[in-house]
C-alpha atoms as a PDB file:
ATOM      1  CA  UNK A   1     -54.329 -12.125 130.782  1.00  0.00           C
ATOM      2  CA  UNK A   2     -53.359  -8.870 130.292  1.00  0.00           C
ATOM      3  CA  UNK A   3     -55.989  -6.018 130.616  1.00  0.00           C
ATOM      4  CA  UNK A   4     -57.019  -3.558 127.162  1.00  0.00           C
ATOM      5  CA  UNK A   5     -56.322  -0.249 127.044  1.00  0.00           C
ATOM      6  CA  UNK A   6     -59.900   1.409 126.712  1.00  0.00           C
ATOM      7  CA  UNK A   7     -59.750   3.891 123.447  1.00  0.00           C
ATOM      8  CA  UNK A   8     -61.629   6.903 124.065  1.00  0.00           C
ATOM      9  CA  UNK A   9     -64.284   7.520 121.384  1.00  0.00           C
ATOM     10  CA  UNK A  10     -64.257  10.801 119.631  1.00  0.00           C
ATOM     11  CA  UNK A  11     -68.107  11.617 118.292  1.00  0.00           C
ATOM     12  CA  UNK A  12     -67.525  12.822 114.176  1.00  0.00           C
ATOM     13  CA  UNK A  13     -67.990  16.802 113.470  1.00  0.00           C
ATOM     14  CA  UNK A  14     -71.483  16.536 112.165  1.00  0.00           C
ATOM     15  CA  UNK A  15     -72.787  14.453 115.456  1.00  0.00           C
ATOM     16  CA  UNK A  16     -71.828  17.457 117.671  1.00  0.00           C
ATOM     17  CA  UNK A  17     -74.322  19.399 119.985  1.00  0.00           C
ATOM     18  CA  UNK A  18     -75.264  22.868 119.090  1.00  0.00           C
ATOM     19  CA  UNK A  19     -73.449  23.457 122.815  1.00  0.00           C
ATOM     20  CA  UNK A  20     -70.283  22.838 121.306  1.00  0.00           C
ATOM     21  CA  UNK A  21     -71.172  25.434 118.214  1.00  0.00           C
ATOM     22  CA  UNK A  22     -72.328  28.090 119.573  1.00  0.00           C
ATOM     23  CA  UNK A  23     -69.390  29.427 121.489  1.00  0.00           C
ATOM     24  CA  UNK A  24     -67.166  29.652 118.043  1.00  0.00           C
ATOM     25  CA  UNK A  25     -70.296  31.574 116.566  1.00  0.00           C
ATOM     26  CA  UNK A  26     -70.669  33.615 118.982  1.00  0.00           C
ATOM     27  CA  UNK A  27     -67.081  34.822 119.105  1.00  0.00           C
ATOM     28  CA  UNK A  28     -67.482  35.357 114.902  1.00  0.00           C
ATOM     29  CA  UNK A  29     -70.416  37.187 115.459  1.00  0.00           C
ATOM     30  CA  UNK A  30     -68.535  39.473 117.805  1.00  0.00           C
ATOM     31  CA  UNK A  31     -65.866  39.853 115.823  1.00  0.00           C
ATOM     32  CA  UNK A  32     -67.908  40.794 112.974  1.00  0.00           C
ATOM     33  CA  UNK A  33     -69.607  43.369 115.244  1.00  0.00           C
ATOM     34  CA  UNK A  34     -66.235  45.249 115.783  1.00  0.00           C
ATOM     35  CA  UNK A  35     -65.398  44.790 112.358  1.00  0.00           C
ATOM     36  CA  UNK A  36     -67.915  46.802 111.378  1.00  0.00           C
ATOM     37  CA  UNK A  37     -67.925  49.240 113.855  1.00  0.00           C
ATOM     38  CA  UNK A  38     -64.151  49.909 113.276  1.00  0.00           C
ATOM     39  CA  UNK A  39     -65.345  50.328 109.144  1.00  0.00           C
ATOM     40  CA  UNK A  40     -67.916  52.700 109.933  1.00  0.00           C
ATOM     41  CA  UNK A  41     -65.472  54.850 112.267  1.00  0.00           C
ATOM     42  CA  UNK A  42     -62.803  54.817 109.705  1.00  0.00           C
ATOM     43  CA  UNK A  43     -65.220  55.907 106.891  1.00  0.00           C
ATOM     44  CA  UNK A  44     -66.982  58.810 109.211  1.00  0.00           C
ATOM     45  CA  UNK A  45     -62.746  60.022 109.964  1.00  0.00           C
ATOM     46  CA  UNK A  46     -62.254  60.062 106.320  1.00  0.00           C
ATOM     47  CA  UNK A  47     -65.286  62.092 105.771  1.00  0.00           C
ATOM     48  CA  UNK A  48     -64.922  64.310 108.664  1.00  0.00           C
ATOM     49  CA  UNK A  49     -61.029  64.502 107.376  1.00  0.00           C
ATOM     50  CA  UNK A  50     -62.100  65.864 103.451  1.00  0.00           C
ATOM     51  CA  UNK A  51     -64.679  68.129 104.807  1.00  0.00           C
ATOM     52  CA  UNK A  52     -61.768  69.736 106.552  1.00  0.00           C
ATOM     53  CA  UNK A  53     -59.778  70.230 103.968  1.00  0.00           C
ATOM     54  CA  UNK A  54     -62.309  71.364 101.382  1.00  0.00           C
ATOM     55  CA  UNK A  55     -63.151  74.012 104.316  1.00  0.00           C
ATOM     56  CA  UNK A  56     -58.977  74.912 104.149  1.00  0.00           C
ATOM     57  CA  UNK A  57     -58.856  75.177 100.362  1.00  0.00           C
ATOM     58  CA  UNK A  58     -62.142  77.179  99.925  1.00  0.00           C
ATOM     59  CA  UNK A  59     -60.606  79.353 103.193  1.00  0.00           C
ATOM     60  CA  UNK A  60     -57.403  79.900 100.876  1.00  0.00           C
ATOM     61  CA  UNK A  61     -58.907  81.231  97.556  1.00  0.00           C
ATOM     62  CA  UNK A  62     -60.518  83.487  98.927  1.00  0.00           C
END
């Protein structure tokens, strides 16, 4: 007799570990993290940008 192939089981999504989570929420988290970071630079540049030039245009009516 010929000898069967043994299929490999695959355990369904909602059976995983939390091992197998975690990695994949801890890489959003850290995206998340630079996200925001990068937000809050951009916002303190454009603020630190119109200061600047209300400083030029109040320096030129004078």
């Amino acid at each position: 007799m010929a000898a069967r192939k043994r299929i490999a089981k695959k355990l369904p999504e909602f059976r995983l570990t939390k091992e197998h989570n975690e990695p994949e929420e801890t890489d959003l988290k850290k995206v998340k993290a630079e996200l925001l970071k990068e937000i809050e630079e951009n916002e303190k540049n454009s603020q630190d940008w119109y200061d600047k030039e209300l400083d030029k245009n109040l320096k030129q009516q004078k």
